[in-house]
C-alpha atoms as a PDB file:
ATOM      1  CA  UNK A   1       2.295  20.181  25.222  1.00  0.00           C
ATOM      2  CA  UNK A   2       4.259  17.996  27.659  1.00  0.00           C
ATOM      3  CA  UNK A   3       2.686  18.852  30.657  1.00  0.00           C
ATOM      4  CA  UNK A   4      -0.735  18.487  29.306  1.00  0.00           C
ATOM      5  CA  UNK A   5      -0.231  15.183  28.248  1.00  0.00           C
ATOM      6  CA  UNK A   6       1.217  13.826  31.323  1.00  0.00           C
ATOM      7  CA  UNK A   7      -1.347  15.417  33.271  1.00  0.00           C
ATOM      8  CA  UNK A   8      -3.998  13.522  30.960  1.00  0.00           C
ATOM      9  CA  UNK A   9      -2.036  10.161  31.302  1.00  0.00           C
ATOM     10  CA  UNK A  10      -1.946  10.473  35.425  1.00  0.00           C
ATOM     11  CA  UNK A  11      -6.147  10.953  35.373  1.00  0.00           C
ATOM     12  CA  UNK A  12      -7.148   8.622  32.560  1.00  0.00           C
ATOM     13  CA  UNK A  13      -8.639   5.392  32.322  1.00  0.00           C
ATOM     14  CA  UNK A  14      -7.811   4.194  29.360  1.00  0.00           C
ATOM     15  CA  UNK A  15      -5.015   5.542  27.469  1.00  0.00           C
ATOM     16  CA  UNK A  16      -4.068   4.216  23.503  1.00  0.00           C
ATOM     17  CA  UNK A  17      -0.764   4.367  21.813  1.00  0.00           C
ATOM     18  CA  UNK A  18      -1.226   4.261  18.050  1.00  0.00           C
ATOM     19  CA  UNK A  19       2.463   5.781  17.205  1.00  0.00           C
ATOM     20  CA  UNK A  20       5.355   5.167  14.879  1.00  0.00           C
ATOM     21  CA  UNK A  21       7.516   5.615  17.922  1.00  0.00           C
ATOM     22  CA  UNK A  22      10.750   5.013  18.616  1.00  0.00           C
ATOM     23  CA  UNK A  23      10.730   6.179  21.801  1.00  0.00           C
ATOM     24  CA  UNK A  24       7.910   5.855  24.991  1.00  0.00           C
ATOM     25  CA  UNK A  25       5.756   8.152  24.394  1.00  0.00           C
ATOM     26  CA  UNK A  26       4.114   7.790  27.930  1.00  0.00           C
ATOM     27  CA  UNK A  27       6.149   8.179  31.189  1.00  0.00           C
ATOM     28  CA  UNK A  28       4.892   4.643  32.708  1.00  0.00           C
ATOM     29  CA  UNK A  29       5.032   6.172  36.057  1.00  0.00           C
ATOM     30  CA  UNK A  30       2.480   8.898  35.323  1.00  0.00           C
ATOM     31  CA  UNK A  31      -0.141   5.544  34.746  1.00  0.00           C
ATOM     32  CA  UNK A  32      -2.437   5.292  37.470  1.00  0.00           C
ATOM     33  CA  UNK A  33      -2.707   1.638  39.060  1.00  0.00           C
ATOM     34  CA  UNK A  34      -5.842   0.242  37.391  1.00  0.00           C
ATOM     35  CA  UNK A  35      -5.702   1.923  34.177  1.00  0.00           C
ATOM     36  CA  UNK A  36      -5.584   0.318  30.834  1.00  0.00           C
ATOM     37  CA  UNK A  37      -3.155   0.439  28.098  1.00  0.00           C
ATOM     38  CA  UNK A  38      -3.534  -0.024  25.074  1.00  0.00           C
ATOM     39  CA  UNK A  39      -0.534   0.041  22.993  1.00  0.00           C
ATOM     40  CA  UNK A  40      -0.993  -0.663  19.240  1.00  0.00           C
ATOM     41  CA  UNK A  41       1.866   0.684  17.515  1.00  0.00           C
ATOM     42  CA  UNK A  42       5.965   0.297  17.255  1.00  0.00           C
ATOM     43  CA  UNK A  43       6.010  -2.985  15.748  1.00  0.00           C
ATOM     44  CA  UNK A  44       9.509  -3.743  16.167  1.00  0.00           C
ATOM     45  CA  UNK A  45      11.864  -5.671  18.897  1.00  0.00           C
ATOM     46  CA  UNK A  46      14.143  -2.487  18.892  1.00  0.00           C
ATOM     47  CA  UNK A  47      11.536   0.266  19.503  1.00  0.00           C
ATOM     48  CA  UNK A  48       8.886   0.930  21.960  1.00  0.00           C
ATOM     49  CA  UNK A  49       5.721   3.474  22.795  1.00  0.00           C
ATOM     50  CA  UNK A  50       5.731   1.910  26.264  1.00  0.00           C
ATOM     51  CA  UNK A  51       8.886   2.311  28.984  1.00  0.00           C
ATOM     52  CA  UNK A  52      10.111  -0.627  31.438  1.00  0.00           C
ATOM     53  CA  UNK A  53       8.762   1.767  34.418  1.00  0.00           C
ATOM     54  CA  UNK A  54       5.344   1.012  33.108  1.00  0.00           C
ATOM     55  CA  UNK A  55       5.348  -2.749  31.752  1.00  0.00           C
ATOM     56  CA  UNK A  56       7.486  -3.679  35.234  1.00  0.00           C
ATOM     57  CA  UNK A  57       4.458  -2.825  37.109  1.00  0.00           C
ATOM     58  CA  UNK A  58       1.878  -3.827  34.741  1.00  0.00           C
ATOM     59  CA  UNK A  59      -0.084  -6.999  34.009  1.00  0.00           C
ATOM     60  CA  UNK A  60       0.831  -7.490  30.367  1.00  0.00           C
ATOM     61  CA  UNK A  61      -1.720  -9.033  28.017  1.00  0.00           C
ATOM     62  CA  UNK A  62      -0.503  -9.980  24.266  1.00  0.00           C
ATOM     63  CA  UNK A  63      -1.564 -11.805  21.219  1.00  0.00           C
ATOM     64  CA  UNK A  64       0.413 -14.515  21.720  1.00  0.00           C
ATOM     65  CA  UNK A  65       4.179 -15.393  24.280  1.00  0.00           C
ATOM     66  CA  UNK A  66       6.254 -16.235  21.119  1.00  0.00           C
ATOM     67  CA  UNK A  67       5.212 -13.233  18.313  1.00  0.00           C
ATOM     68  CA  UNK A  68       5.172 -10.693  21.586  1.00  0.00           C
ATOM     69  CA  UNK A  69       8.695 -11.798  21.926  1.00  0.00           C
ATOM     70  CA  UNK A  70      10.169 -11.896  18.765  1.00  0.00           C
ATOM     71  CA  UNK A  71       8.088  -8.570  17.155  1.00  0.00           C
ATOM     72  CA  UNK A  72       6.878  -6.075  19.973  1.00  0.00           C
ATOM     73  CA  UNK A  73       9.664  -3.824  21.335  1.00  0.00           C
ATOM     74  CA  UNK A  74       7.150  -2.560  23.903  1.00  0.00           C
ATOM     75  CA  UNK A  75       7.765  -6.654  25.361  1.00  0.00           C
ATOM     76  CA  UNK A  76      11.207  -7.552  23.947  1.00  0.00           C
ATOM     77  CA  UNK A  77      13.169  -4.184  25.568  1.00  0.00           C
ATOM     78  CA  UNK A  78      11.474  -4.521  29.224  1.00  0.00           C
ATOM     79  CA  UNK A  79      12.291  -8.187  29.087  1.00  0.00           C
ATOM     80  CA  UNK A  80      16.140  -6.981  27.906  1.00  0.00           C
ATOM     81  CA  UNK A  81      16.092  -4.739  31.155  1.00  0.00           C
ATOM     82  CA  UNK A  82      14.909  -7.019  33.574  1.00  0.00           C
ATOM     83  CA  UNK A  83      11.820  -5.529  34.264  1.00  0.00           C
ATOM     84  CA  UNK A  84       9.316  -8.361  32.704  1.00  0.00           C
ATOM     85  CA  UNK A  85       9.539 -11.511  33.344  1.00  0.00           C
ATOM     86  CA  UNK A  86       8.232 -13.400  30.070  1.00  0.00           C
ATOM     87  CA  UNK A  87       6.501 -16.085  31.909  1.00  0.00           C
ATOM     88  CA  UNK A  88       4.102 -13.542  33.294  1.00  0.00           C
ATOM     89  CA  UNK A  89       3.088 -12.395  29.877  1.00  0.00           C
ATOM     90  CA  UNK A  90      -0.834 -13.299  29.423  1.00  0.00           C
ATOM     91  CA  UNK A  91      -1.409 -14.801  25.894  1.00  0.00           C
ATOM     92  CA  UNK A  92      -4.754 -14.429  24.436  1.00  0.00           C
ATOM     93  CA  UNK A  93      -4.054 -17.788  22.595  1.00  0.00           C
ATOM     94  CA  UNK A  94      -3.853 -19.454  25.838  1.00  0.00           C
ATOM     95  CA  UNK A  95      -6.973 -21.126  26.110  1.00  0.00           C
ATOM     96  CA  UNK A  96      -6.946 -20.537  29.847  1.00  0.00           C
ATOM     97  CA  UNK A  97      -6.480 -16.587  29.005  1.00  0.00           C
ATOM     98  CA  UNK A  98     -10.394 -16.041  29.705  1.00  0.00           C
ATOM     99  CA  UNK A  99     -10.354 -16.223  33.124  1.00  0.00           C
ATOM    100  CA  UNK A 100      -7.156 -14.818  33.683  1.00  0.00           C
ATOM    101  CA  UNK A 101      -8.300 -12.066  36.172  1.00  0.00           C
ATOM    102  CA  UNK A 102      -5.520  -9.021  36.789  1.00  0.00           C
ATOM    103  CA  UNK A 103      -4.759  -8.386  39.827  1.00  0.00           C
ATOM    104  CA  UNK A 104      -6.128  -5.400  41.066  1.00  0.00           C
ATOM    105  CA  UNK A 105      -4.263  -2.011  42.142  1.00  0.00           C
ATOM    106  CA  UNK A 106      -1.875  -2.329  38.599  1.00  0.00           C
ATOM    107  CA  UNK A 107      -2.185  -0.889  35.385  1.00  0.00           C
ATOM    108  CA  UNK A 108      -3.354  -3.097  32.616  1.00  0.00           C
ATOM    109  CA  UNK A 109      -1.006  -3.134  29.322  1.00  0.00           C
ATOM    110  CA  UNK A 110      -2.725  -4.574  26.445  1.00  0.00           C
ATOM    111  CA  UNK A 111       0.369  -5.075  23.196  1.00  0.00           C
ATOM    112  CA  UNK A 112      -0.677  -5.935  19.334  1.00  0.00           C
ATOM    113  CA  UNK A 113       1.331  -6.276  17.187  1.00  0.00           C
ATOM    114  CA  UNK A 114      -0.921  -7.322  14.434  1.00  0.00           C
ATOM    115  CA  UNK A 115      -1.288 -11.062  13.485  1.00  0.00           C
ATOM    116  CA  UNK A 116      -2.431 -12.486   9.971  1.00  0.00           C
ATOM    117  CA  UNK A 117      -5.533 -13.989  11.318  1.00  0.00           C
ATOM    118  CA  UNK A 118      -7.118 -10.885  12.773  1.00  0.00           C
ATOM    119  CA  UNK A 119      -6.677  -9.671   9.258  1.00  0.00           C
ATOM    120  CA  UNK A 120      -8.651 -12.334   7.489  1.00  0.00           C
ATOM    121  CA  UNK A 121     -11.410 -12.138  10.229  1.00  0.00           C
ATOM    122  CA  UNK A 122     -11.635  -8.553   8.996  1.00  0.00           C
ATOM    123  CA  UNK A 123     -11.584  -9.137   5.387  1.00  0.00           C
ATOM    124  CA  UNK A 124     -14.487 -11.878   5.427  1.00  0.00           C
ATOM    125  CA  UNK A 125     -16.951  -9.566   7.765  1.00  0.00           C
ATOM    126  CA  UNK A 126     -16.092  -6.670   5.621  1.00  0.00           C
ATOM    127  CA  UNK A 127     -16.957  -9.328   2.552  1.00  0.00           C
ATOM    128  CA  UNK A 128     -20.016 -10.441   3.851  1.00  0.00           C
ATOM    129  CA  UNK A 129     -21.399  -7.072   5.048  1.00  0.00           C
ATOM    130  CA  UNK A 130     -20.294  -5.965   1.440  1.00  0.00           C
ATOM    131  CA  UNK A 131     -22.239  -9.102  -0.008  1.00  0.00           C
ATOM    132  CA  UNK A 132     -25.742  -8.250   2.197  1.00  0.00           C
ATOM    133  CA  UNK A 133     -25.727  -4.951   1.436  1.00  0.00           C
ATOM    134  CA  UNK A 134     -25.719  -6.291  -2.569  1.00  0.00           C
ATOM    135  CA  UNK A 135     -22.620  -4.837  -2.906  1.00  0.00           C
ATOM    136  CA  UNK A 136     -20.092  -8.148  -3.452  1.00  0.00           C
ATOM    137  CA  UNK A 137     -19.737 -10.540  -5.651  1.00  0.00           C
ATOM    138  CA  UNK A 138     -19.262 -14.495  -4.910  1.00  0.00           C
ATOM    139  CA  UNK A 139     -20.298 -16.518  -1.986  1.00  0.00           C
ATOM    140  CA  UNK A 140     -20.280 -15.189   1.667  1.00  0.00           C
END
């Protein structure tokens, strides 16, 4: 229930949100400073799994500034309420992103929302472990 869940979100490490939410689905004051968050699903600006308690405190890593924006709620709502500033979003496209180091004593959020490339690197390893394994047709 409830209580069990919030009791597992106050003591966890890591904690992933793969929902159809419409709603947070984790009280963002129950995170621990330090944890990681890993939010994955609600892929729209008008619905979130994460609340502005949580990504106000949080270091917020995304995909990239511009689709986090426009397409994750999680982003787009806690912006809306004041509570991230979108400047302080870290953008994995950002060629400076690797050695972006959080600061410490704050939770980590980590937001997909999905982009078309991460598909297609998925499609040609699947291919070409398909292809080894004699499996595949055409080229690799």
């Amino acid at each position: 229930g409830a209580r069990e869940t919030a009791e597992l979100v106050r003591r966890a490490d890591v904690v992933v949100t793969a929902t159809s939410a419409r709603e947070p689905v984790v009280d963002g004051r129950l995170v621990r400073d330090g944890a990681v968050v890993l939010a994955v699903g609600s892929h729209e600006p008008d619905v979130r799994e994460l609340d502005s308690a949580l990504m106000e405190r949080a270091t917020v890593l995304v995909e990239s500034r511009a689709t986090a924006l426009r397409e994750a709620g999680d982003v787009v709502l806690a912006v809306r309420d004041g509570a991230l500033d979108p400047d302080a979003l870290v953008a994995l496209s950002d060629p400076d992103a690797s050695r972006a180091v959080p600061p410490a004593g704050r939770p980590l959020v980590v937001k997909t929302c999905g982009m078309g490339w991460q598909d297609l690197v998925v499609a040609v390893a699947a291919h070409r472990r398909k292809a080894r394994e004699g499996g595949a047709e055409g080229r690799n």
